[in-house]
N, C-alpha and C. Protein backbone atom coordinates (compact mmCIF):
# COMPACT_ATOMS: atom_id res chain seq x y z
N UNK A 1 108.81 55.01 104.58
CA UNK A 1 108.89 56.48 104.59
C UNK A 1 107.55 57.06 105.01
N UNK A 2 107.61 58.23 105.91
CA UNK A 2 106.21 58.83 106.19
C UNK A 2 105.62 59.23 105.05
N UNK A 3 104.94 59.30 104.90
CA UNK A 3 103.84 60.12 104.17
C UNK A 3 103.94 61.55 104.13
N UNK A 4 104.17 62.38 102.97
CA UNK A 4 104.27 64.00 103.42
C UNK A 4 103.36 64.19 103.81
N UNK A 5 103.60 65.21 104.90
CA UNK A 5 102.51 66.31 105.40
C UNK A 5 101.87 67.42 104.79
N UNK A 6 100.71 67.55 104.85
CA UNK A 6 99.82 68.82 103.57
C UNK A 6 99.75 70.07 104.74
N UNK A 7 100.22 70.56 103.65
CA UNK A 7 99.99 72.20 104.55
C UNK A 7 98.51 72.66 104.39
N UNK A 8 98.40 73.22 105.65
CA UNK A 8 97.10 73.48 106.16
C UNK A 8 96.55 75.07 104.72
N UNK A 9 95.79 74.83 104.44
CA UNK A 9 95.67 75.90 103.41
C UNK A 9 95.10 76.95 103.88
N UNK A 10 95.57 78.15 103.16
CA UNK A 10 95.15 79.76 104.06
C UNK A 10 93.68 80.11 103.30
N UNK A 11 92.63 80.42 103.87
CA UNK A 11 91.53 81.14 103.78
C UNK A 11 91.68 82.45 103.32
N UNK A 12 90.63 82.52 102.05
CA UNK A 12 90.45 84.15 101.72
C UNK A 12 89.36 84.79 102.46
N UNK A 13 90.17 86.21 103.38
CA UNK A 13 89.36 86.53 104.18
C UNK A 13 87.93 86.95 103.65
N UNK A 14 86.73 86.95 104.10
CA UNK A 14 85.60 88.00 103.79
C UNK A 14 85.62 89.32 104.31
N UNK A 15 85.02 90.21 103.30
CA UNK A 15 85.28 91.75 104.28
C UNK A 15 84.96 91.90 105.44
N UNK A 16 83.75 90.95 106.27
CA UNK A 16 83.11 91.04 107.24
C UNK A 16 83.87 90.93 108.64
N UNK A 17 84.60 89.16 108.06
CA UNK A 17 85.56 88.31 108.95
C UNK A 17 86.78 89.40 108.82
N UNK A 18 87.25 90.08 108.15
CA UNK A 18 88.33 90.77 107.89
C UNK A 18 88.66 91.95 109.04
N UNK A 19 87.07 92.85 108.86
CA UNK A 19 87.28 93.82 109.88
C UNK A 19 86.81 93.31 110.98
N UNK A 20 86.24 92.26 111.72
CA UNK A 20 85.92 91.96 112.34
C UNK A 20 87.30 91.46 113.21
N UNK A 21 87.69 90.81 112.93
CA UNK A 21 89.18 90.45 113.41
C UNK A 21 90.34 91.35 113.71
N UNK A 22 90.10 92.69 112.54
CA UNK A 22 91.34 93.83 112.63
C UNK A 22 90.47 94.81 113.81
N UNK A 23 89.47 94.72 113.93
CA UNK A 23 88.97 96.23 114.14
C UNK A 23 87.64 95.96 115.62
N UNK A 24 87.59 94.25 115.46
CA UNK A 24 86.69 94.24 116.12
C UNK A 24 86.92 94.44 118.04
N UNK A 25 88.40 94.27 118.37
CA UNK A 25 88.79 94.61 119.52
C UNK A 25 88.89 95.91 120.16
N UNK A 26 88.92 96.42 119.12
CA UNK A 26 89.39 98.15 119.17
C UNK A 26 87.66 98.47 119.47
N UNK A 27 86.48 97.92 118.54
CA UNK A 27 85.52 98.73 118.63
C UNK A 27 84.71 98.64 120.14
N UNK A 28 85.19 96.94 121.00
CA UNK A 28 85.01 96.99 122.28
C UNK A 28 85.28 97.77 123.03
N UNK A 29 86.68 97.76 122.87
CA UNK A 29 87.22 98.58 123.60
C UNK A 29 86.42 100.12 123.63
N UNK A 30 86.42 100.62 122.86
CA UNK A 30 85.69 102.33 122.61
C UNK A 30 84.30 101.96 122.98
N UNK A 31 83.72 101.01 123.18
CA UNK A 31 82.08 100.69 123.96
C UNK A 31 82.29 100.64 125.22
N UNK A 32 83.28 99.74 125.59
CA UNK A 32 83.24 99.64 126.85
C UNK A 32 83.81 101.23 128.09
N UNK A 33 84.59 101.81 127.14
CA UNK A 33 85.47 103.00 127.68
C UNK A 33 84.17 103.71 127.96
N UNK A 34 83.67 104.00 126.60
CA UNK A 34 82.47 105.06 126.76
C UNK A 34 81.47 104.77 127.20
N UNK A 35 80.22 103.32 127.17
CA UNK A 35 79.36 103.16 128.03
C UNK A 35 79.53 102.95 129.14
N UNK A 36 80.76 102.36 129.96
CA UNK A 36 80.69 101.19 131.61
C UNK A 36 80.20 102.52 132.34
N UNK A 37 79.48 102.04 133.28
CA UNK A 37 78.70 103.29 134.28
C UNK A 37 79.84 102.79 135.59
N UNK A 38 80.86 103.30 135.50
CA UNK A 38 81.88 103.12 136.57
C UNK A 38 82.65 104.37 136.20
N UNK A 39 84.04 104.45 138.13
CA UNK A 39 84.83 105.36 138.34
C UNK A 39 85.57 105.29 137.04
N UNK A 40 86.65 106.55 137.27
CA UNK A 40 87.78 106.29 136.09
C UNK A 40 88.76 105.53 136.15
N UNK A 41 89.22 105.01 137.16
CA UNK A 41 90.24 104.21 137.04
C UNK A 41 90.01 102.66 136.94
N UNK A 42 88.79 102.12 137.43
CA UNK A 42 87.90 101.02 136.65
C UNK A 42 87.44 100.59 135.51
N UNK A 43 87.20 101.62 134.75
CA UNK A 43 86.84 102.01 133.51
C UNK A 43 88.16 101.79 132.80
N UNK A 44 89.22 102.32 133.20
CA UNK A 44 90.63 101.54 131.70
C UNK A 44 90.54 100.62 132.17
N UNK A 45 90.39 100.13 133.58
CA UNK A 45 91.21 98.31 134.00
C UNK A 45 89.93 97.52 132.81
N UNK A 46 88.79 97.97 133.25
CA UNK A 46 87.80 96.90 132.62
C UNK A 46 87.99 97.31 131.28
N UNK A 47 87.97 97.91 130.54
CA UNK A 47 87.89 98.41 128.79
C UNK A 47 89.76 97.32 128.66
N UNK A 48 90.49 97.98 129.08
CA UNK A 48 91.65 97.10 129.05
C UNK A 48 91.80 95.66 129.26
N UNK A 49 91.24 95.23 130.16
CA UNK A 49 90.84 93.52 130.22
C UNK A 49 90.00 93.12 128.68
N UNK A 50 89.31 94.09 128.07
CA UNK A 50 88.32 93.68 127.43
C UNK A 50 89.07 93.41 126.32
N UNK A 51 89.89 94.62 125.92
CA UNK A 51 90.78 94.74 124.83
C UNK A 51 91.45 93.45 124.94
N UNK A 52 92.52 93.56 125.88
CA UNK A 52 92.81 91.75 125.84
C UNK A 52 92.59 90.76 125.33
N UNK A 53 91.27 90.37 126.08
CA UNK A 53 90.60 89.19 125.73
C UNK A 53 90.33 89.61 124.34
N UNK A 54 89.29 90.25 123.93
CA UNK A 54 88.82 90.45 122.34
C UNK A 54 90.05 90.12 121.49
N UNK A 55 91.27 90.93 121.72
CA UNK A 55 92.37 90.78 120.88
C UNK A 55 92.72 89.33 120.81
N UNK A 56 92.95 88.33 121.66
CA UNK A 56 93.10 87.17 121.83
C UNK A 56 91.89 86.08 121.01
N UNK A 57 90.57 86.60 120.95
CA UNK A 57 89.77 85.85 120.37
C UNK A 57 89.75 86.50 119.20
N UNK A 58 90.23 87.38 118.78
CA UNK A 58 90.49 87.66 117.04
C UNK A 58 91.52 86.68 116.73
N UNK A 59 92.74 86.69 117.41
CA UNK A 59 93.73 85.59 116.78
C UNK A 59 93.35 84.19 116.49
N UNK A 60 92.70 83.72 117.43
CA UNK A 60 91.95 82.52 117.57
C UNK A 60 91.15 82.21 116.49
N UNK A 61 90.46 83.27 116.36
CA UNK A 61 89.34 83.56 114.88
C UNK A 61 90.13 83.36 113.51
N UNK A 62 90.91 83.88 113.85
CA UNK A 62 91.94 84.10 112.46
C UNK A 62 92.54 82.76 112.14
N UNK A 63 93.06 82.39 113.56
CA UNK A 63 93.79 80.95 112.72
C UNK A 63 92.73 79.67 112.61
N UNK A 64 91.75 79.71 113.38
CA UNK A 64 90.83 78.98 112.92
C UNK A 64 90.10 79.06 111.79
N UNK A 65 89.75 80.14 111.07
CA UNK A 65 88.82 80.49 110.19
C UNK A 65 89.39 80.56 108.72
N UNK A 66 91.11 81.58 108.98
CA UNK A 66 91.64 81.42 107.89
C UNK A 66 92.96 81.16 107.79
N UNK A 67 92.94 80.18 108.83
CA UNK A 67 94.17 79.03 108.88
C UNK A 67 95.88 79.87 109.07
N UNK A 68 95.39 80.84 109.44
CA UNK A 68 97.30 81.75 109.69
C UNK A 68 96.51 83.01 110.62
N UNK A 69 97.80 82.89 111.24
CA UNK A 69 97.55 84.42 112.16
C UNK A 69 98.41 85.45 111.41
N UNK A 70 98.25 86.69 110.87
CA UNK A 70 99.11 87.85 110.43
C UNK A 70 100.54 88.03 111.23
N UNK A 71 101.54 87.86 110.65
CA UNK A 71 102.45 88.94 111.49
C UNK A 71 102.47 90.18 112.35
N UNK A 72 101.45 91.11 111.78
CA UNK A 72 101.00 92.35 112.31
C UNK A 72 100.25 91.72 113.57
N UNK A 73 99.12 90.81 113.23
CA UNK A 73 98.28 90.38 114.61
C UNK A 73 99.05 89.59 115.21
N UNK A 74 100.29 89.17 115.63
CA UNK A 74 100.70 88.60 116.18
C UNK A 74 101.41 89.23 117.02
N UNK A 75 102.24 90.64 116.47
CA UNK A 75 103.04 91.22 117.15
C UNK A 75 101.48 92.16 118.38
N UNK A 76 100.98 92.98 117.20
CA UNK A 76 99.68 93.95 118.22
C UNK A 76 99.30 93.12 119.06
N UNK A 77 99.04 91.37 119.26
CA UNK A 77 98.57 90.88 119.87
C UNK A 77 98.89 90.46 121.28
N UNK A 78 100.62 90.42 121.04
CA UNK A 78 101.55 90.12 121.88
C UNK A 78 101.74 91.71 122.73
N UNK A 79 101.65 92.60 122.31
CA UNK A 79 101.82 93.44 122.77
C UNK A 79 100.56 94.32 123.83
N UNK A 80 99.30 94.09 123.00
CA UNK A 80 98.15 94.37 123.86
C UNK A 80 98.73 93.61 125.02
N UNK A 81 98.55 92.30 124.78
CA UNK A 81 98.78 91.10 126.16
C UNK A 81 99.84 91.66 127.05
N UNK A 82 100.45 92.16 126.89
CA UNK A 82 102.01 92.23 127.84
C UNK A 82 101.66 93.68 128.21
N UNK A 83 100.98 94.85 127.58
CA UNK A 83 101.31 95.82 128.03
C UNK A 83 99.51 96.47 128.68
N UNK A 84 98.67 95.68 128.21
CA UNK A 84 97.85 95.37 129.16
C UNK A 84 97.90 95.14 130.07
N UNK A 85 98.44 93.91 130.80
CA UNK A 85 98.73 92.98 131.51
C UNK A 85 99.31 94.05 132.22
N UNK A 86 100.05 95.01 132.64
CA UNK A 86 101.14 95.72 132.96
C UNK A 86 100.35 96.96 133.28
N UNK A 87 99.31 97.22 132.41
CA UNK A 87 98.29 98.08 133.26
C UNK A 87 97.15 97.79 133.99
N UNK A 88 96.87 96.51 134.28
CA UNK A 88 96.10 95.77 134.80
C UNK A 88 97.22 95.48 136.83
N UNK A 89 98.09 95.31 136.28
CA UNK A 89 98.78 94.73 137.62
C UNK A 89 99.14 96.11 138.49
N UNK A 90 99.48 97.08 137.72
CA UNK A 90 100.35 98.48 138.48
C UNK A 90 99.20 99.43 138.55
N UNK A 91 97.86 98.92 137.85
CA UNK A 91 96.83 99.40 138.16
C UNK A 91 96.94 101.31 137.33
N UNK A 92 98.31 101.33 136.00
CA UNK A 92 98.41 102.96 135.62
C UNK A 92 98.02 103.13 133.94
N UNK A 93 97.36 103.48 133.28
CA UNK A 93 96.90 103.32 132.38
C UNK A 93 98.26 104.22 131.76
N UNK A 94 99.40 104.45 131.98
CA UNK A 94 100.30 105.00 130.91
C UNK A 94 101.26 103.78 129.97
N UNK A 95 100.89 102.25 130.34
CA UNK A 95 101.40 100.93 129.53
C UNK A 95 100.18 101.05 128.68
N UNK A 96 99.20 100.82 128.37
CA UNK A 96 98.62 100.83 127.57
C UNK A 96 98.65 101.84 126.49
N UNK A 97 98.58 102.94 126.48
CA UNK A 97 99.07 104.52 126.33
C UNK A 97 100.10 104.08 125.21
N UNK A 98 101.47 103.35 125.76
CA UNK A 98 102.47 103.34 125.36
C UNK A 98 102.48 102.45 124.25
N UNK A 99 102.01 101.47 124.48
CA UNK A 99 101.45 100.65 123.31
C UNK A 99 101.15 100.71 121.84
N UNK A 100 100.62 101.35 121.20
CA UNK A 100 100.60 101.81 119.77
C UNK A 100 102.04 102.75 119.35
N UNK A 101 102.39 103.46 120.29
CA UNK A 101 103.48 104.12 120.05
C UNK A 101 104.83 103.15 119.66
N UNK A 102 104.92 101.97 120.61
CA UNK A 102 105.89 100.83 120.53
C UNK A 102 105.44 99.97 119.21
N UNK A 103 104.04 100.21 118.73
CA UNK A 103 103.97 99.28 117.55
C UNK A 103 104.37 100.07 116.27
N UNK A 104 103.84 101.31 116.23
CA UNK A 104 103.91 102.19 115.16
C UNK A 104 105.93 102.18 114.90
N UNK A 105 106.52 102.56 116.41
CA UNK A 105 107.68 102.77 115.99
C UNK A 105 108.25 101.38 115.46
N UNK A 106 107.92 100.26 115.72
CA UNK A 106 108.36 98.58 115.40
C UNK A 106 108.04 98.61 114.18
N UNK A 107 107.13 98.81 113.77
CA UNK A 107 106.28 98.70 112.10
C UNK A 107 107.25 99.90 110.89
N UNK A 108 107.34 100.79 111.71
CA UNK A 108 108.42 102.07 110.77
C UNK A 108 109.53 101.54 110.67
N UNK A 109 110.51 101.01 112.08
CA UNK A 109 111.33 100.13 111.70
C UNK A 109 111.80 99.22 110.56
N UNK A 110 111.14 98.24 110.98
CA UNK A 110 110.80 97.10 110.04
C UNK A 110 110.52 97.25 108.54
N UNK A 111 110.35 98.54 108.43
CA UNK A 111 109.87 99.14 106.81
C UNK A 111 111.24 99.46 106.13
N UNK A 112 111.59 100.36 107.35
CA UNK A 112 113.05 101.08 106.70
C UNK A 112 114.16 100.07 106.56
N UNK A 113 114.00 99.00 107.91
CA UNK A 113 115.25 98.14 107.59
C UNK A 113 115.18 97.09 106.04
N UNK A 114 113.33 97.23 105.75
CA UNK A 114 113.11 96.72 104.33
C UNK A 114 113.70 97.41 103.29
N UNK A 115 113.86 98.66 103.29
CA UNK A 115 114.00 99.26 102.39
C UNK A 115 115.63 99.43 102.32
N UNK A 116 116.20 99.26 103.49
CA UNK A 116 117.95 99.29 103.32
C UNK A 116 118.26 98.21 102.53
N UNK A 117 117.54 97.28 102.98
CA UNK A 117 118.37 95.45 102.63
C UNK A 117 117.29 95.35 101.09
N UNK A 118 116.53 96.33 100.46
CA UNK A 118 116.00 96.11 99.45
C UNK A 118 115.46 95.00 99.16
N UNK A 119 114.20 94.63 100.58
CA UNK A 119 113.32 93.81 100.47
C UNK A 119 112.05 94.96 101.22
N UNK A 120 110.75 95.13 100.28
CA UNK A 120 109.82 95.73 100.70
C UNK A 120 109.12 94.50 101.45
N UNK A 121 108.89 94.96 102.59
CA UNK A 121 108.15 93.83 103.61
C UNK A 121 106.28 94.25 103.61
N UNK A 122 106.27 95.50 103.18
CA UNK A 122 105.03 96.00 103.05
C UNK A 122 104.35 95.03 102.29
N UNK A 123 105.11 94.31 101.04
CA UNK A 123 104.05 93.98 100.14
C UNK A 123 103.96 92.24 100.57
N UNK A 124 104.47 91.77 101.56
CA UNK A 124 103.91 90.29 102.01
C UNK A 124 102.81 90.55 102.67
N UNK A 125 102.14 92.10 103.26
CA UNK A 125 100.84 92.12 103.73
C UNK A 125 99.90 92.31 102.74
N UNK A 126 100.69 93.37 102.02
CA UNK A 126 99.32 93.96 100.99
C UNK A 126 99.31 93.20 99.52
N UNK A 127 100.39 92.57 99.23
CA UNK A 127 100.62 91.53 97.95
C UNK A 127 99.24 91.53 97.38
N UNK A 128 98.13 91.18 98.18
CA UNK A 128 97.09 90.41 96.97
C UNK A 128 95.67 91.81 97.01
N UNK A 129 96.17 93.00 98.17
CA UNK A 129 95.48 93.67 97.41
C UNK A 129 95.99 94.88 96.43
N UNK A 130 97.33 95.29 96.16
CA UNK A 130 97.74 96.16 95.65
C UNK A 130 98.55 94.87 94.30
N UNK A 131 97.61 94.37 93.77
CA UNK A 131 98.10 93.60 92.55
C UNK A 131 98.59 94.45 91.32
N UNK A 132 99.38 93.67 90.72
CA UNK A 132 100.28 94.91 89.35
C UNK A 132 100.91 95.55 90.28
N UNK A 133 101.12 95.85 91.19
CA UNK A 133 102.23 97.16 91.53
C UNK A 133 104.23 96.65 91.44
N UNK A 134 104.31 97.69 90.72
CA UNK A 134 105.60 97.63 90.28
C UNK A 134 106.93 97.24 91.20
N UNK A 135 107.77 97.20 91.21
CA UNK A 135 108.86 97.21 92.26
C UNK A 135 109.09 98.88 92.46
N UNK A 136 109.42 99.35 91.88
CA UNK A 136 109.38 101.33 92.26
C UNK A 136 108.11 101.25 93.30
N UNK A 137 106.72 100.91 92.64
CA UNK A 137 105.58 101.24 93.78
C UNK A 137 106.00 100.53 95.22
N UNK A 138 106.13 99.64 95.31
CA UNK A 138 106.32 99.02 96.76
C UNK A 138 107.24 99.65 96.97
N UNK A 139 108.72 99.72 96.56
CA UNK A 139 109.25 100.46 97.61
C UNK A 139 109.04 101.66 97.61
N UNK A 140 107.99 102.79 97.24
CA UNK A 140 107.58 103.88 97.63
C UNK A 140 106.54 103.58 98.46
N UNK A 141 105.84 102.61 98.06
CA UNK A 141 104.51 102.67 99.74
C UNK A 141 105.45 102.12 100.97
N UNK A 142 106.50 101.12 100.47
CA UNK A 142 107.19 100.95 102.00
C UNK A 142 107.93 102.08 102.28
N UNK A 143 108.17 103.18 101.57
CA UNK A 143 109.00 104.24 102.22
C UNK A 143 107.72 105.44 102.90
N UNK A 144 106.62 105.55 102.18
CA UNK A 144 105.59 106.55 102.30
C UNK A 144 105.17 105.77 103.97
N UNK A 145 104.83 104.55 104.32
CA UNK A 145 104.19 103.68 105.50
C UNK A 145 105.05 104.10 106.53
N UNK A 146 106.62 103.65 105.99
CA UNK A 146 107.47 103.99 107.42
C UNK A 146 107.53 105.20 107.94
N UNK A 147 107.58 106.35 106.84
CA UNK A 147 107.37 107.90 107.32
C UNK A 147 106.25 107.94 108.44
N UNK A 148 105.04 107.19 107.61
CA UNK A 148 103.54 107.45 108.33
C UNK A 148 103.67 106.92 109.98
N UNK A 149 104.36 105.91 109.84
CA UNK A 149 104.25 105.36 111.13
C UNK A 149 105.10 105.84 111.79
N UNK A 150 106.48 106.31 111.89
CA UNK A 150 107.30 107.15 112.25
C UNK A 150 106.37 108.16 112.82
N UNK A 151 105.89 109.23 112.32
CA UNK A 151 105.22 110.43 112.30
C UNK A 151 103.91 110.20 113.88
N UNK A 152 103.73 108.56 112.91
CA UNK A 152 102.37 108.29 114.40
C UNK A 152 102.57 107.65 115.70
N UNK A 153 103.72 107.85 115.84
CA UNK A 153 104.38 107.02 116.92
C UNK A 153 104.72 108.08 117.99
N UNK A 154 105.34 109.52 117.33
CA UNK A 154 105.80 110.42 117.63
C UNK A 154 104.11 111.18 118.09
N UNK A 155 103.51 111.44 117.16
CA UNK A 155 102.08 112.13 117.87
C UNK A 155 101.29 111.09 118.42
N UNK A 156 101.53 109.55 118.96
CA UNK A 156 100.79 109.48 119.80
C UNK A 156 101.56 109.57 121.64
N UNK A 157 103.10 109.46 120.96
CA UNK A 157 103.40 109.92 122.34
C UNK A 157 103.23 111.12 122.82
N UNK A 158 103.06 112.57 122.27
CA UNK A 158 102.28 113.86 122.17
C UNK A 158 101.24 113.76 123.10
N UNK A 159 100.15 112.88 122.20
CA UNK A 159 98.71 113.03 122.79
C UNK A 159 99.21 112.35 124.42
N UNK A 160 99.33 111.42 124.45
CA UNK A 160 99.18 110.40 125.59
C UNK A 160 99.82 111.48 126.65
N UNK A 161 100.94 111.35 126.61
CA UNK A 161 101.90 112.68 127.59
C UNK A 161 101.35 113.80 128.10
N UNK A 162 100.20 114.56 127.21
CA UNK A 162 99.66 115.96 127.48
C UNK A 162 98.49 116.19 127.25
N UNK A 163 97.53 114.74 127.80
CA UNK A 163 96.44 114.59 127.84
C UNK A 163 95.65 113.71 128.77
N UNK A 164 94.40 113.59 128.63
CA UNK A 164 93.58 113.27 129.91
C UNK A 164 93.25 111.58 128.97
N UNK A 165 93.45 110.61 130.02
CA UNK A 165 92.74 109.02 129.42
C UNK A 165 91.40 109.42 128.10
N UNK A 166 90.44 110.12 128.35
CA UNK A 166 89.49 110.00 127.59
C UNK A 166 89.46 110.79 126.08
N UNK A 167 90.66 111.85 125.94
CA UNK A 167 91.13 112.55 125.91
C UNK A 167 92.01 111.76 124.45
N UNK A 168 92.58 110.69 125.15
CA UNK A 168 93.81 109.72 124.27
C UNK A 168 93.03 108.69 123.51
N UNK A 169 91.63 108.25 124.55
CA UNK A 169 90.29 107.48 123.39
C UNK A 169 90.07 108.24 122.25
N UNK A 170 89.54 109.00 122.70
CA UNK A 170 89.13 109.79 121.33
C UNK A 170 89.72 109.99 120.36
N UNK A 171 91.44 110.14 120.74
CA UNK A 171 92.24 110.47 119.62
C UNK A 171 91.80 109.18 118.42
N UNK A 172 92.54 107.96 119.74
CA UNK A 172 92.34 107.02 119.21
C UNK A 172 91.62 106.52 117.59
N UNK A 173 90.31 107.34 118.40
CA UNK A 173 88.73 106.74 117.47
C UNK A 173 88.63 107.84 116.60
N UNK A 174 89.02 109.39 116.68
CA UNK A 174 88.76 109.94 115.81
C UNK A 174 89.80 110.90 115.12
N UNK A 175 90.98 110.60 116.05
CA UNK A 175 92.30 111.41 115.01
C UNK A 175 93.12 109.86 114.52
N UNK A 176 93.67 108.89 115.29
CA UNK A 176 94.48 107.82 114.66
C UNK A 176 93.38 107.10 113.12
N UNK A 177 92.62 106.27 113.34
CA UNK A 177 91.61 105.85 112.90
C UNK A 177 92.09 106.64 111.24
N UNK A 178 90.98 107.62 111.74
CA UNK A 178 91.26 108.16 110.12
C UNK A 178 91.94 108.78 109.51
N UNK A 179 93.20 109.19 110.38
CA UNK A 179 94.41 109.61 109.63
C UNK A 179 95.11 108.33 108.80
N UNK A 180 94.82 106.99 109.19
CA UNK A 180 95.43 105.66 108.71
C UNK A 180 94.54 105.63 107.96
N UNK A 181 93.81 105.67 107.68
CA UNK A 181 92.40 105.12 106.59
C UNK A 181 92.84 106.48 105.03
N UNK A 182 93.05 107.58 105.59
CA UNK A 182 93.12 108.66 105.15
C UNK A 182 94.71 108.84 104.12
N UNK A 183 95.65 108.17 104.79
CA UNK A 183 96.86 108.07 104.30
C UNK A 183 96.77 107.13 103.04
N UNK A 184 96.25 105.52 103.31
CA UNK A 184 96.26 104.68 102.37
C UNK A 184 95.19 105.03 100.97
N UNK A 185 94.66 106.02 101.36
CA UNK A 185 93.66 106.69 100.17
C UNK A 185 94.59 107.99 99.63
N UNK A 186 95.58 108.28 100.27
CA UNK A 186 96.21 109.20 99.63
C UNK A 186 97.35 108.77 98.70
N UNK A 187 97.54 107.49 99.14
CA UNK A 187 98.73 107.13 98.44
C UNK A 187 98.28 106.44 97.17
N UNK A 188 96.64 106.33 96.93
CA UNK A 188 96.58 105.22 95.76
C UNK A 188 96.46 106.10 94.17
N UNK A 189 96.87 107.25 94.28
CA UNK A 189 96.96 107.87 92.86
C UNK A 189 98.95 107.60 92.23
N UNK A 190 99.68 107.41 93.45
CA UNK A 190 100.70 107.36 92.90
C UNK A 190 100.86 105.75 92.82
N UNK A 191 100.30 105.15 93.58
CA UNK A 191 100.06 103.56 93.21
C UNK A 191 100.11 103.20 91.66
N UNK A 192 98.54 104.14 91.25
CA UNK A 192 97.86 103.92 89.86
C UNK A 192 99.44 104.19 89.09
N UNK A 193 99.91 104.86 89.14
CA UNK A 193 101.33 105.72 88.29
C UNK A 193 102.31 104.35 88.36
N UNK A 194 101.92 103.36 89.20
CA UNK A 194 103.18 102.30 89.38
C UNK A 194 102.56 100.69 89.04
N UNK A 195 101.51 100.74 87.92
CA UNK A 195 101.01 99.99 87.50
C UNK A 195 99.64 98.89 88.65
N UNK A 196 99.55 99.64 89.40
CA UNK A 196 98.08 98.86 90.38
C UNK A 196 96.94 98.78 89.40
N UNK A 197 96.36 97.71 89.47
CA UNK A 197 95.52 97.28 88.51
C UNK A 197 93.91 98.33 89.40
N UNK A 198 93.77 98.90 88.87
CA UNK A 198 92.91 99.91 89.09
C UNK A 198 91.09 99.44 89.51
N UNK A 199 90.84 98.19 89.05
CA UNK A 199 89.88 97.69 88.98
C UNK A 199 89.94 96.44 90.27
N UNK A 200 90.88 96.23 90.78
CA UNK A 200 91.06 95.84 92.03
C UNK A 200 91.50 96.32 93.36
N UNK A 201 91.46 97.76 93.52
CA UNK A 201 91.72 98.78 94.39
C UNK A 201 91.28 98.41 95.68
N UNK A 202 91.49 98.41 96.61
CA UNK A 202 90.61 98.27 97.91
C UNK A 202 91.56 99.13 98.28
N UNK A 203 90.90 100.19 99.34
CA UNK A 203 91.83 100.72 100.57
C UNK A 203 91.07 99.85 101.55
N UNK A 204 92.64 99.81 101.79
CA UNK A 204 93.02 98.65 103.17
C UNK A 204 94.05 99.46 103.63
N UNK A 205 94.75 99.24 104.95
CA UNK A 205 95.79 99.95 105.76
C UNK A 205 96.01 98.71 106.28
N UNK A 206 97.63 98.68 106.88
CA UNK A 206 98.03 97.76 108.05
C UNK A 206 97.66 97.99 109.09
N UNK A 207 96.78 96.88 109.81
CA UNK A 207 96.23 97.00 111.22
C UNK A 207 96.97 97.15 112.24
N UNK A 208 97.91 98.10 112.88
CA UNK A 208 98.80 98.31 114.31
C UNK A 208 98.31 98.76 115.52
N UNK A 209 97.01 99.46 115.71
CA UNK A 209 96.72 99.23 116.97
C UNK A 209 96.17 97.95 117.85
């Protein structure tokens, strides 16, 4: 008989490795948009190649470092790649554009169809940092998330549609950004109400761009 096989064991992220991996593609990207001393239509191809690649060496990072790639980074990852790729070839920066909008609405999805079949899918991401939380709490953050993402799917097709490329960065970096950072800090008083162990709090958000 073979010998069982040992499962490869998952790494606890560090905060460093953590945002570095969720956040560190995105922050290229917004360097490269805003410093490259080039035209505008060079400027998404190259910031967009960059995004790419970076996104691709976060996954890499991830399963090397802490032995699993996320679901979330797998899908954003697959999706940068393909809809990059798609503004790279047709040379139109409205696939990229489209991109967070297709994840936000996939992620709202995926919440609500949790919440029909009365499995919260929210909490296989956030499980180990929203510890103590009740069954009522999860399925209110998976119902409060899908609204959110619903809502951001819809205003980023808004921005993108009736706005200028640099225009849709910015949102990016300074309306998406902290409206997500901003939401998961709003929701942690009704958390506390659903037994979250209070002394282990982190705001964290699901990473979808």
């Amino acid at each position: 008989m073979n010998a069982p096989q040992k499962e490869v064991p998952q790494k606890e992220a560090g905060a460093a490795l953590k945002a570095g991996i969720e956040y560190g593609p995105l922050v290229l990207f917004f360097a490269v948009n805003f410093l490259a001393p080039m035209g505008a239509l060079t400027r998404v191809l190259v910031a967009t190649a960059a995004f790419m690649v970076a996104t691709v060496i976060a996954m890499i990072v991830s399963r090397v470092k802490l032995g699993r790639i996320s679901p979330m980074l797998w899908l954003s990852g697959a999706l940068v790649v393909v809809f990059g790729g798609l503004t790279l070839y047709f040379h139109d920066e409205r696939f990229i554009k489209m991109k967070p909008t297709i994840v936000y609405a996939m992620f709202s999805a995926l919440l609500f169809f949790g919440l029909v079949t009365g499995r919260p899918l929210i909490q296989m991401v956030l499980g180990s940092v929203y510890s103590g939380l009740t069954p009522v709490g999860w399925r209110k953050l998976t119902r409060n998330w899908a609204i959110f993402f619903a809502f951001m799917a819809v205003l980023n097709e808004v921005v993108w549609r009736h706005s200028t490329w640099d225009f849709w960065v910015g949102f990016k970096l300074w309306g998406a950004m902290p409206l997500t950072i901003g939401f998961a800090i709003a929701n942690i008083p009704m958390l506390l109400k659903h037994g979250l162990n209070a002394e282990a709090v982190k705001i964290d958000e699901p990473p979808v761009e």
